[in-house]
Protein backbone atom coordinates (compact mmCIF):
# COMPACT_ATOMS: atom_id res chain seq x y z
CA UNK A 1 7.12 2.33 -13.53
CA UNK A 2 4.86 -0.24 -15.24
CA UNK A 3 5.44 -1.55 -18.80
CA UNK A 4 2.61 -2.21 -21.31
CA UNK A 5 1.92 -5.57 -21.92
CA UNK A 6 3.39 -5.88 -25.44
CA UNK A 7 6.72 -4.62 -25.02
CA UNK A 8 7.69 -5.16 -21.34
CA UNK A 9 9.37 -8.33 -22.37
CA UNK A 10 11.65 -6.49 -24.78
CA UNK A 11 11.93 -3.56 -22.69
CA UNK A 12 13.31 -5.49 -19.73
CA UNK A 13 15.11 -7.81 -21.63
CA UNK A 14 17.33 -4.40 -23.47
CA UNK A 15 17.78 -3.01 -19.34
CA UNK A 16 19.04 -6.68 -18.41
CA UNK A 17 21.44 -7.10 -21.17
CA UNK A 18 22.94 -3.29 -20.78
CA UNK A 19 23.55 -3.99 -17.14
CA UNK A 20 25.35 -7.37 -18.03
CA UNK A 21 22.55 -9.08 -15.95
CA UNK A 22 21.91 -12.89 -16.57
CA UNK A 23 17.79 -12.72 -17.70
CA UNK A 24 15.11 -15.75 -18.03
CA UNK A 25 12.04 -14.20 -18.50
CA UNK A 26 8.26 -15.57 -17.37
CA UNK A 27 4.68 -14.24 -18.64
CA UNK A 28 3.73 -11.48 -20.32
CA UNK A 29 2.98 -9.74 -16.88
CA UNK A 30 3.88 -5.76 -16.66
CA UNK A 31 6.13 -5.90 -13.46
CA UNK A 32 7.66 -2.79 -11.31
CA UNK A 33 11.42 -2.30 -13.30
CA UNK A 34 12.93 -2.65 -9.74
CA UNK A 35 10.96 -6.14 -9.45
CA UNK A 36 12.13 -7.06 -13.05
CA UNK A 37 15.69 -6.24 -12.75
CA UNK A 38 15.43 -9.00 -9.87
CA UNK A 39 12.58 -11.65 -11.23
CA UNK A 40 14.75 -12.97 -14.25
CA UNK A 41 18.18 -13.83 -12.06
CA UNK A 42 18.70 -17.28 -13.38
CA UNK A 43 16.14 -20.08 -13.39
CA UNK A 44 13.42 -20.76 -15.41
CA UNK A 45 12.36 -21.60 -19.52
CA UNK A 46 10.43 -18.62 -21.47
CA UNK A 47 7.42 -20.85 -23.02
CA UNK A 48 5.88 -18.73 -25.66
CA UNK A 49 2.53 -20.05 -26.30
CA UNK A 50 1.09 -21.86 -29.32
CA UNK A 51 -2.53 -21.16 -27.96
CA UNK A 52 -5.05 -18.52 -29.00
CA UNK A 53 -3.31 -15.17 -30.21
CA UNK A 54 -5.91 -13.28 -30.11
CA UNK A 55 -7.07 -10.65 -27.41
CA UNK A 56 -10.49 -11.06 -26.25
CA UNK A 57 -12.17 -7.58 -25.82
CA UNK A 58 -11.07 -5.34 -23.23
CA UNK A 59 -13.81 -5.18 -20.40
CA UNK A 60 -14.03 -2.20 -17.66
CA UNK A 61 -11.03 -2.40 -15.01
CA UNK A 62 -11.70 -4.78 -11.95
CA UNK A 63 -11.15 -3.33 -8.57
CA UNK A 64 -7.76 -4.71 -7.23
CA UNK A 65 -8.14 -5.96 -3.66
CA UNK A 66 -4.90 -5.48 -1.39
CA UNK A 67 -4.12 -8.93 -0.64
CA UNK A 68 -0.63 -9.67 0.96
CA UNK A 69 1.03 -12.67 -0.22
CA UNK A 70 0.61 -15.77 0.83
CA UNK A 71 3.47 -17.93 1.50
CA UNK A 72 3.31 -21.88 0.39
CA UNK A 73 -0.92 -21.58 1.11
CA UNK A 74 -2.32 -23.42 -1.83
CA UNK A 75 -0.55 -27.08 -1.50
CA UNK A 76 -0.95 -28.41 -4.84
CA UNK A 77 0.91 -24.95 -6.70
CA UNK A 78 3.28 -25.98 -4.36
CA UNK A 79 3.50 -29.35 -5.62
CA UNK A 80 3.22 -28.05 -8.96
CA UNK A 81 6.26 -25.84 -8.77
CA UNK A 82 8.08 -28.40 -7.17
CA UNK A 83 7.71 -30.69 -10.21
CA UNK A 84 8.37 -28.02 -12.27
CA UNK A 85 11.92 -27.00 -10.91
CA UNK A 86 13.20 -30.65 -10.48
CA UNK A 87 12.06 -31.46 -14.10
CA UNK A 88 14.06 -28.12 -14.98
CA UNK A 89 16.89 -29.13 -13.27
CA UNK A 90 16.47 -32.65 -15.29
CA UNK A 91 15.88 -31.45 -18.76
CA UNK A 92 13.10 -33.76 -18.59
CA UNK A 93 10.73 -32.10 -21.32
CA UNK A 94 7.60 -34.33 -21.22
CA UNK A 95 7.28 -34.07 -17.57
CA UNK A 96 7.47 -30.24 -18.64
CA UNK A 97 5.21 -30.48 -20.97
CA UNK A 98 2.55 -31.70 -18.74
CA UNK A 99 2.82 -28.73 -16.34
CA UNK A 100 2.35 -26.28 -19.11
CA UNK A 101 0.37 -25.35 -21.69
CA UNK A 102 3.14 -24.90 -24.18
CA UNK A 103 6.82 -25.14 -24.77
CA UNK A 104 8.30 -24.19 -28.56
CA UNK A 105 11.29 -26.60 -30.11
CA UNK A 106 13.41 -23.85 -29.46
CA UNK A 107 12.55 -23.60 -25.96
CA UNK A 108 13.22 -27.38 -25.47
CA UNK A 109 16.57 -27.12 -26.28
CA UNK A 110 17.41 -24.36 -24.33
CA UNK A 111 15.82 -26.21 -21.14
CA UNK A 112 18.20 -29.35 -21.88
CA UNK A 113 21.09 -26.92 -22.37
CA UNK A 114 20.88 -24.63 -19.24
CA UNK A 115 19.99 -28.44 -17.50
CA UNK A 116 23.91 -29.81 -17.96
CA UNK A 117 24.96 -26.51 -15.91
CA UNK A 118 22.45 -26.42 -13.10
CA UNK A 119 22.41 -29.27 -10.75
CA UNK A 120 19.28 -28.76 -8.90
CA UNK A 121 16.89 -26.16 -7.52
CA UNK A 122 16.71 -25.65 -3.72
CA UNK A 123 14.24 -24.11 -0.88
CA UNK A 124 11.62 -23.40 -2.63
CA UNK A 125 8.85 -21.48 -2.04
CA UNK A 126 5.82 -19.98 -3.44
CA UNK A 127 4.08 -16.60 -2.73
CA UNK A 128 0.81 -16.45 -4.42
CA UNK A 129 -1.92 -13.81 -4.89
CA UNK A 130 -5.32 -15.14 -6.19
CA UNK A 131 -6.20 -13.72 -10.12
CA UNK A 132 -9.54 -12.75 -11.27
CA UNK A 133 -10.60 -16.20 -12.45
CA UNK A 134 -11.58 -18.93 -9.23
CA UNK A 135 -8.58 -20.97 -9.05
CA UNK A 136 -6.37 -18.66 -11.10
CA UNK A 137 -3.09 -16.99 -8.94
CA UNK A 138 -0.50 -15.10 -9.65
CA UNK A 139 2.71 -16.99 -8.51
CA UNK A 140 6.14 -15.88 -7.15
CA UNK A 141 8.63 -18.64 -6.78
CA UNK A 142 11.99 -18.05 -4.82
CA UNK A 143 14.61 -20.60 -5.27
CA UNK A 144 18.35 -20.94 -4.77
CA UNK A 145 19.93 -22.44 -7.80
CA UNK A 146 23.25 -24.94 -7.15
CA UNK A 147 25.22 -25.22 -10.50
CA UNK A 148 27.56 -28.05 -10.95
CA UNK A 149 30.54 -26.36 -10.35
CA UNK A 150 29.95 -23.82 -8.34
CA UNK A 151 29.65 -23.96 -4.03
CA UNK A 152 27.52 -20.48 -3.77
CA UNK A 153 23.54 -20.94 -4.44
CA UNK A 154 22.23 -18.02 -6.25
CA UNK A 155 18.90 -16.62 -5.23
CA UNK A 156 16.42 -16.18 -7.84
CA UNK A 157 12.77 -15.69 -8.26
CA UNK A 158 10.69 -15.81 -10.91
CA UNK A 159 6.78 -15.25 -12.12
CA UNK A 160 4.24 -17.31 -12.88
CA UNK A 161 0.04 -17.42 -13.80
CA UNK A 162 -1.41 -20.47 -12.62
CA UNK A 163 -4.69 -22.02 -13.83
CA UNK A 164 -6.38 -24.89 -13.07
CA UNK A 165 -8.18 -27.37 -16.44
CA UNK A 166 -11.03 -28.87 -16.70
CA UNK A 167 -9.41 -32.27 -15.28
CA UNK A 168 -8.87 -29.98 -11.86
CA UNK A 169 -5.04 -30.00 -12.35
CA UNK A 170 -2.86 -27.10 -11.57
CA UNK A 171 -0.92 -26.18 -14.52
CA UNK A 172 1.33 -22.75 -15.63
CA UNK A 173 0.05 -20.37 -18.49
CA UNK A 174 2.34 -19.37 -20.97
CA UNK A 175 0.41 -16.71 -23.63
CA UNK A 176 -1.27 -13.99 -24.49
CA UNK A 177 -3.53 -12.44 -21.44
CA UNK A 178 -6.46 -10.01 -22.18
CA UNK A 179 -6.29 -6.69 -21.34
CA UNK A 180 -8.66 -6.53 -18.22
CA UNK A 181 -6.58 -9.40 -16.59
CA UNK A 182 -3.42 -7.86 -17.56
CA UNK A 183 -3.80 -4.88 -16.09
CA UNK A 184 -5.10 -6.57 -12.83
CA UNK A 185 -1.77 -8.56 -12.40
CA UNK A 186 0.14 -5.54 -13.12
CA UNK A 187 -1.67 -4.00 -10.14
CA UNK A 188 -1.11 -6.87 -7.85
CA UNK A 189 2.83 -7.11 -9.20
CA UNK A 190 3.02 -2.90 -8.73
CA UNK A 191 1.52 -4.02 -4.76
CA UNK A 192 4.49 -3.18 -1.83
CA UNK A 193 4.40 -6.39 -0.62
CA UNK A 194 5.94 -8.08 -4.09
CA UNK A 195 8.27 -4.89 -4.33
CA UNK A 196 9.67 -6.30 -0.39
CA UNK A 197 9.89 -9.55 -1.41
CA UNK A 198 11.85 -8.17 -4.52
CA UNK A 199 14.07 -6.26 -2.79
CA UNK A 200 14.66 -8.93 -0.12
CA UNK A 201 16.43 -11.51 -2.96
CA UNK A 202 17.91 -8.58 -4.80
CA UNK A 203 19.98 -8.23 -1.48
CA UNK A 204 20.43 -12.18 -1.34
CA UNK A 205 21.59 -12.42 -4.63
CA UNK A 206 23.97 -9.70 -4.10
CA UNK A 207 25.16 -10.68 -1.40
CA UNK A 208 26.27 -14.27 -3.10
CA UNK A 209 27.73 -12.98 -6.67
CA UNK A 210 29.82 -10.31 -4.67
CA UNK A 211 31.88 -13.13 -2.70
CA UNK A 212 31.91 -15.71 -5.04
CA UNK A 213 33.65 -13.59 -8.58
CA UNK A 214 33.62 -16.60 -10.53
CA UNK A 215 30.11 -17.23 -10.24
CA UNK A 216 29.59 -13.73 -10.68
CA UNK A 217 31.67 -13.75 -14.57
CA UNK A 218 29.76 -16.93 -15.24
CA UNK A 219 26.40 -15.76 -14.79
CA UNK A 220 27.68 -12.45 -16.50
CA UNK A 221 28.20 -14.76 -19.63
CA UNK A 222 26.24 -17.61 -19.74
CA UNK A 223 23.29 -16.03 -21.68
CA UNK A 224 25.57 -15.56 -24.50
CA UNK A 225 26.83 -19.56 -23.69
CA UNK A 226 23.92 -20.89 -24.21
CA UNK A 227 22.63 -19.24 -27.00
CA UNK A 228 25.39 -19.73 -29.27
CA UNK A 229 25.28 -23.56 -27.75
CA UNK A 230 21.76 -23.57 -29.15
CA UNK A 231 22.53 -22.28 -32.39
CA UNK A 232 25.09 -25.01 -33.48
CA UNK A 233 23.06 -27.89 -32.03
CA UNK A 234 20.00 -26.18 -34.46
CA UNK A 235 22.83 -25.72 -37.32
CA UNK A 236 24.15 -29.44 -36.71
CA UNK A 237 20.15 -30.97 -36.44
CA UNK A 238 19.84 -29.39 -39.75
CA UNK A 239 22.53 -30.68 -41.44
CA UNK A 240 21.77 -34.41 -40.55
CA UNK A 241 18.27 -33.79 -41.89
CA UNK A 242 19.65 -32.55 -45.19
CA UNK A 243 22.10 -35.53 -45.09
CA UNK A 244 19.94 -38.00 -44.07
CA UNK A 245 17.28 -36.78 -46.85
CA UNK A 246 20.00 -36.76 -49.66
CA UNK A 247 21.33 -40.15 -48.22
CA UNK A 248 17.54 -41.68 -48.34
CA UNK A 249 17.04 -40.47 -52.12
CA UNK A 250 20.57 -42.15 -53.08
CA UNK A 251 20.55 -45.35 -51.04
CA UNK A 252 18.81 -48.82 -52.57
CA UNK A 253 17.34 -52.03 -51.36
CA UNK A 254 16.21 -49.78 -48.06
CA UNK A 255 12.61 -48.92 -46.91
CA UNK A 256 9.77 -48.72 -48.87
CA UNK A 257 9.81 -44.52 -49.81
CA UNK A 258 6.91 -42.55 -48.68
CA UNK A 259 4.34 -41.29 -50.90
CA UNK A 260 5.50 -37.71 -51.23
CA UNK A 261 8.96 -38.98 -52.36
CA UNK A 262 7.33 -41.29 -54.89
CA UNK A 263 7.57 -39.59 -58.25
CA UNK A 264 4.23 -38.86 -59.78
CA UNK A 265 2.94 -39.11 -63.42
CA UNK A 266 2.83 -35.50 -65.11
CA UNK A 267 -0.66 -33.84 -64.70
CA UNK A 268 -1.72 -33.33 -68.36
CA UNK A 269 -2.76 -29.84 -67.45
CA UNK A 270 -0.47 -28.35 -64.44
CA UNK A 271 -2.18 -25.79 -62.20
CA UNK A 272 -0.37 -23.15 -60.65
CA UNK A 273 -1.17 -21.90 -57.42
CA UNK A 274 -0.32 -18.12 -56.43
CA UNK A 275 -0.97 -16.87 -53.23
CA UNK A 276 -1.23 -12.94 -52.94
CA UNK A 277 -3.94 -13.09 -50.19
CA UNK A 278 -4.32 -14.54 -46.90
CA UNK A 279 -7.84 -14.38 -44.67
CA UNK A 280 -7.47 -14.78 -41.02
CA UNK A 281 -9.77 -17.40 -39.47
CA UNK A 282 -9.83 -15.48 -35.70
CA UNK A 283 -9.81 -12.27 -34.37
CA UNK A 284 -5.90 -11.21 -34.27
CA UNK A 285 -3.11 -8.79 -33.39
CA UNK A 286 -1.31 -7.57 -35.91
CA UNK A 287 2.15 -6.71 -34.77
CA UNK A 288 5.21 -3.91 -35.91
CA UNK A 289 7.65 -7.53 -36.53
CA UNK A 290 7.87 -11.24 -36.31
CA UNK A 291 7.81 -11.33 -32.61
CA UNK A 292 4.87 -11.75 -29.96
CA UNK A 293 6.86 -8.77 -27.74
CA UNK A 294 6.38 -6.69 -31.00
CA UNK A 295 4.36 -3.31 -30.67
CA UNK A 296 0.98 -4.19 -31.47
CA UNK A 297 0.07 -2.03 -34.21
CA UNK A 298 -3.95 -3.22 -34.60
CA UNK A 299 -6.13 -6.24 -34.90
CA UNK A 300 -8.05 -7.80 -37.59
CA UNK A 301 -11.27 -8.90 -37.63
CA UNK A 302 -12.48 -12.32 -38.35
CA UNK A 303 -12.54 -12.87 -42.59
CA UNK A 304 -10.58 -9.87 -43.02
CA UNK A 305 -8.64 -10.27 -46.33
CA UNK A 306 -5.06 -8.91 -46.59
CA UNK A 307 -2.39 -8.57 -48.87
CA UNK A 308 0.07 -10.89 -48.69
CA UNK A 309 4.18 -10.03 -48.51
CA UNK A 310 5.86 -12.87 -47.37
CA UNK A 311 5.28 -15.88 -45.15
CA UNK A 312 8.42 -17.04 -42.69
CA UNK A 313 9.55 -20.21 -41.48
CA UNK A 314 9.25 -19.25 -38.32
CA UNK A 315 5.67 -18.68 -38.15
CA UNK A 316 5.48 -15.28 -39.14
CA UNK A 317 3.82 -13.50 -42.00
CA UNK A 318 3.97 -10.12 -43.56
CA UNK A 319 1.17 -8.68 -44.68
CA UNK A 320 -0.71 -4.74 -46.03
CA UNK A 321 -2.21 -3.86 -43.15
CA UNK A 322 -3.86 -0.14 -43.15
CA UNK A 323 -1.41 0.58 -45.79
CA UNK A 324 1.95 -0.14 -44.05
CA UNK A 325 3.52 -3.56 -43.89
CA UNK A 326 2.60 -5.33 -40.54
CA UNK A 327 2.93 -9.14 -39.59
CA UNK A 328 0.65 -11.37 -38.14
CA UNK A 329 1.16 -15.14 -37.12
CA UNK A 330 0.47 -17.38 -39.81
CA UNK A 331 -1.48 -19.91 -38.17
CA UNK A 332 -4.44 -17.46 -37.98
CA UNK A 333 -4.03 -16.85 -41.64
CA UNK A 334 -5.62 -19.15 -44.35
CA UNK A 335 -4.33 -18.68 -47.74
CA UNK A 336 -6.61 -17.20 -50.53
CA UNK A 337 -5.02 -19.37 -53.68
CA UNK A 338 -5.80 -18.57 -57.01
CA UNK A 339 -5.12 -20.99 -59.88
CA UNK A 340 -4.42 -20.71 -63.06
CA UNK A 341 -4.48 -23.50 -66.02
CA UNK A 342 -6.99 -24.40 -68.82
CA UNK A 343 -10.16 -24.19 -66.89
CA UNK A 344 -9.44 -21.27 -65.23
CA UNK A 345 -11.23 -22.27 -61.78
CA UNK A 346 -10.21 -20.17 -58.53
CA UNK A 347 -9.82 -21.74 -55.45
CA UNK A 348 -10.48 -20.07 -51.83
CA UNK A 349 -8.64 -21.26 -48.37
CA UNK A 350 -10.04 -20.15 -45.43
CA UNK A 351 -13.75 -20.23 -46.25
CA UNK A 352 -15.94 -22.88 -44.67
CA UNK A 353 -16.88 -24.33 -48.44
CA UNK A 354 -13.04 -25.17 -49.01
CA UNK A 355 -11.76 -25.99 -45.75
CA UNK A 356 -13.65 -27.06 -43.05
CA UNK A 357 -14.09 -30.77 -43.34
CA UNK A 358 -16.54 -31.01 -40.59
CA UNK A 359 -18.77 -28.19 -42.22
CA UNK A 360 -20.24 -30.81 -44.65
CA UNK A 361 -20.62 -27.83 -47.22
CA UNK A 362 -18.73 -27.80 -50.75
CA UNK A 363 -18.25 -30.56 -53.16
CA UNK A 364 -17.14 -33.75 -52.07
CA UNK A 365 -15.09 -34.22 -54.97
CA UNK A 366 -12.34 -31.52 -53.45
CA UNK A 367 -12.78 -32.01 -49.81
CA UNK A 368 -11.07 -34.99 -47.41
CA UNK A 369 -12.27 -36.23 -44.35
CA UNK A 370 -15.94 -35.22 -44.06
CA UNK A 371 -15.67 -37.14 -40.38
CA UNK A 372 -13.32 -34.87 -39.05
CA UNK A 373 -10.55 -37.32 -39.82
CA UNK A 374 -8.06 -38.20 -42.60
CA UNK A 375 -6.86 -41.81 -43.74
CA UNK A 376 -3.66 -42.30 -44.93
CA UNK A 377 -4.04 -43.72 -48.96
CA UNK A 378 -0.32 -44.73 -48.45
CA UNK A 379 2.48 -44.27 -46.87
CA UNK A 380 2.89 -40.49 -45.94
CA UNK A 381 5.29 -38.35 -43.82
CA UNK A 382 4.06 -35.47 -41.35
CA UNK A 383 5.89 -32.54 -41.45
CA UNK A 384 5.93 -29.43 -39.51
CA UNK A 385 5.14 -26.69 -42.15
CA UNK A 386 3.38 -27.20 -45.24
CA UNK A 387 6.17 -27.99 -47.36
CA UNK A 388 8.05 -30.57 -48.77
CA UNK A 389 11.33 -29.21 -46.94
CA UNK A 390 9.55 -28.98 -43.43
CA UNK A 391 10.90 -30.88 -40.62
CA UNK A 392 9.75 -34.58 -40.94
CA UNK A 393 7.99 -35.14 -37.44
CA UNK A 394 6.76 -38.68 -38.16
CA UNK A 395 5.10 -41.49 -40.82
CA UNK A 396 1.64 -42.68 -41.32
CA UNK A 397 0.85 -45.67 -42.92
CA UNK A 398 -1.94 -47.17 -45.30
CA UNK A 399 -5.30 -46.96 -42.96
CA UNK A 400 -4.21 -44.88 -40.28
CA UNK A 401 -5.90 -41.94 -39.22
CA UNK A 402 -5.39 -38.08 -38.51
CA UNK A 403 -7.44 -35.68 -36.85
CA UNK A 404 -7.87 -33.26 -39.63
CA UNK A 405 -7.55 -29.22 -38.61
CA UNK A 406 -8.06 -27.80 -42.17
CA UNK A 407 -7.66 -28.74 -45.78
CA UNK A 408 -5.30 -25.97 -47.45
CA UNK A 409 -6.31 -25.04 -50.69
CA UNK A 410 -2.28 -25.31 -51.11
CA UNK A 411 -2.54 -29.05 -51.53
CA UNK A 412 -1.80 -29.54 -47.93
CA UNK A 413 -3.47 -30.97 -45.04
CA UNK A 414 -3.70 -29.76 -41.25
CA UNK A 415 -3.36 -32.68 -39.09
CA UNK A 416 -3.02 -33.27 -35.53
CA UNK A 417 -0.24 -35.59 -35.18
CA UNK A 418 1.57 -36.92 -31.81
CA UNK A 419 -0.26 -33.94 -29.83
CA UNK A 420 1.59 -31.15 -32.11
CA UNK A 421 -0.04 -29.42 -35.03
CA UNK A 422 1.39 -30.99 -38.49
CA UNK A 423 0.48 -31.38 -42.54
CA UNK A 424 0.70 -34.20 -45.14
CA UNK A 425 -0.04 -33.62 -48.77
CA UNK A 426 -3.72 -34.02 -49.63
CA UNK A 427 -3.15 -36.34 -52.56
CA UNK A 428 -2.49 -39.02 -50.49
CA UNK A 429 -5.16 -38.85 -47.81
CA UNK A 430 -9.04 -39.13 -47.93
């Protein structure tokens, strides 16, 4: 039975957790249920990707060739997987980070979690079957995970999509796949050859949980373990923020306070921005909830205007869509602000006059960084959402320059900062 790409994730992950099974999911890759109910034993970090959202237009079916796998035949994915597991095993996160396209905050934590109870990964090896793309596979990685304080390996394997950038490094795809590739991996997963292979660890991993019953209750558990671990290192980072930000505001005599703490002399005339309208800036599913395994429920067209219900911290919007309430991530959204005060002048985010400071179109009067670039005025902080409560990632100074995304008609600028995507308040850059 194959899965559609939107909801195997979910699907799989509902079976897993009914049958008590320990589940650390790879790709958005429909797999055989037999294969899944094997694939996510133990190791690995689910990466959700930052990248593109959007689905590129489905294209006829490619013929799927029947290819057996290859065992350890492409020597540098087996150097990249290799680096991959020992910086696992590590925690190490910017090693991680430059083996893959993407790893959330979230994720991070996790990784340096599950890392204090896993003590390395051993005999490894990689069967791969070559994608659609030249240099692309389709990678399954066996390994035989020693925790700290437990004898008995446990046999795992999990799945991976490999591509190779423009530098001609290896490096593992987390995202969103199009529909014409997706359904050729699905074929090549569906293939007898990866259902063997499946069944083969299945019997391994059996075979150790079933003489080893501690093991067995641990693995049984340790989902649960280390989510609620993450949750009260999240609950705890966010309480020393708040501290630390009511402690700042209070203390004297310490360093000089960035520009957005600054107070600010009272506009004469206040405007007031609403925002019932956002615009999306890309071609984009639009999903059932807040979640990238969410049914997909349409896509929007480029400059299609929508309703807006509610934007969430974590990414998410809610928005009208076709009459029903639908979400779609935010960071293909551009607000459509309108403001009201004396002169009664409207503002538009997400329209080349507004936004685009490398468009050279608009006044210059309301646009920043006609070079592509923002200079700090002062000193600013760069924060992860655009708002004055969003996690601090860093200071600029006086002179120093940003790589400017977009500027919000919000009052808020999208930077690149530190390789991540972040926003300082326009009033104090140019």
């Amino acid at each position: 039975m194959n899965l559609n790409s939107d909801g195997w994730k979910q699907k799989v992950s509902l079976i897993l957790e009914n049958a008590g099974e320990w589940i650390v999911h790879h790709k958005a890759i429909s797999v055989p249920t037999a294969v899944i109910l094997l694939v996510a034993l133990l190791a690995g970090a689910s990466f959700l990707n930052k990248e593109k959202a959007a689905d590129d237009e489905t294209a006829e079916s490619a013929s799927v060739p029947e290819v057996q796998l290859e065992e350890n035949a492409v020597a540098a994915v087996n150097e990249l997987m290799n680096s991959y597991y020992t910086a696992l095993a590590d925690g190490n996160i910017e090693k991680l980070e430059s083996l893959t396209n993407y790893i959330s905050d979230p994720d991070k934590l996790k990784i340096q979690k599950k890392s204090s109870y896993i003590e390395q990964y051993n005999n490894i090896i990689c069967y791969t079957k070559a994608g659609m793309v030249e240099d692309s596979y389709l990678v399954y990685v066996y390994q035989e995970v020693k925790l700290y304080d437990y004898d008995t390996p446990v046999p795992s394997l999990n799945t991976f999509v490999v591509y190779k950038n423009s530098e001609g490094s290896y490096y593992i795809y987390e995202g969103d796949l199009d529909d014409n590739t997706l359904a050729y991996f699905d074929s090549l997963s569906a293939q007898d050859d990866v259902t063997n292979l499946c069944n083969s660890v299945q019997a391994k991993y059996n075979e150790a949980v079933a003489k080893d019953e501690g093991l067995s209750d641990f693995m049984d558990g340790f989902k649960d373990l280390i989510r609620d671990e993450v949750a009260m290192e999240l609950a705890a980072i966010t309480q020393e923020e708040t501290e630390a930000e009511s402690g700042n505001a209070e203390s004297e005599g310490e360093a000089e306070p960035t520009a957005e703490e600054q107070p600010q002399e009272e506009a004469p005339q206040q405007m007031t921005a609403q925002v019932t309208e956002v615009e999306t800036i890309d071609t984009v599913n639009v999903r059932s909830s807040d979640s990238e395994t969410a049914d997909k429920v349409g896509r929007a067209e480029k400059g299609v205007r929508l309703p807006l219900v509610e934007k969430r911290e974590n990414g998410w919007s809610k928005v009208e869509f076709e009459g029903k309430e639908a979400f779609i991530k935010s960071e293909f959204l551009a607000d459509v602000v309108n403001t009201s005060g004396d002169s009664e002048q409207q503002a538009s985010a997400g329209t080349s006059e507004n936004t685009e400071s490398d468009s050279g179109s608009g006044s210059s009067g309301s646009l920043v960084g006609q070079n592509g670039k923002v200079t700090a005025k002062t000193t600013v902080n760069v924060r992860s959402s655009a708002n004055e409560n969003g996690e601090r990632l860093g200071v600029i100074y006086a002179g120093e320059q940003l790589e400017l995304v977009m500027q919000q008609a919000d009052g808020w600028c999208k930077v690149k900062y530190d390789g991540q995507t972040g926003f300082v308040k326009t009033e104090f850059v140019e």
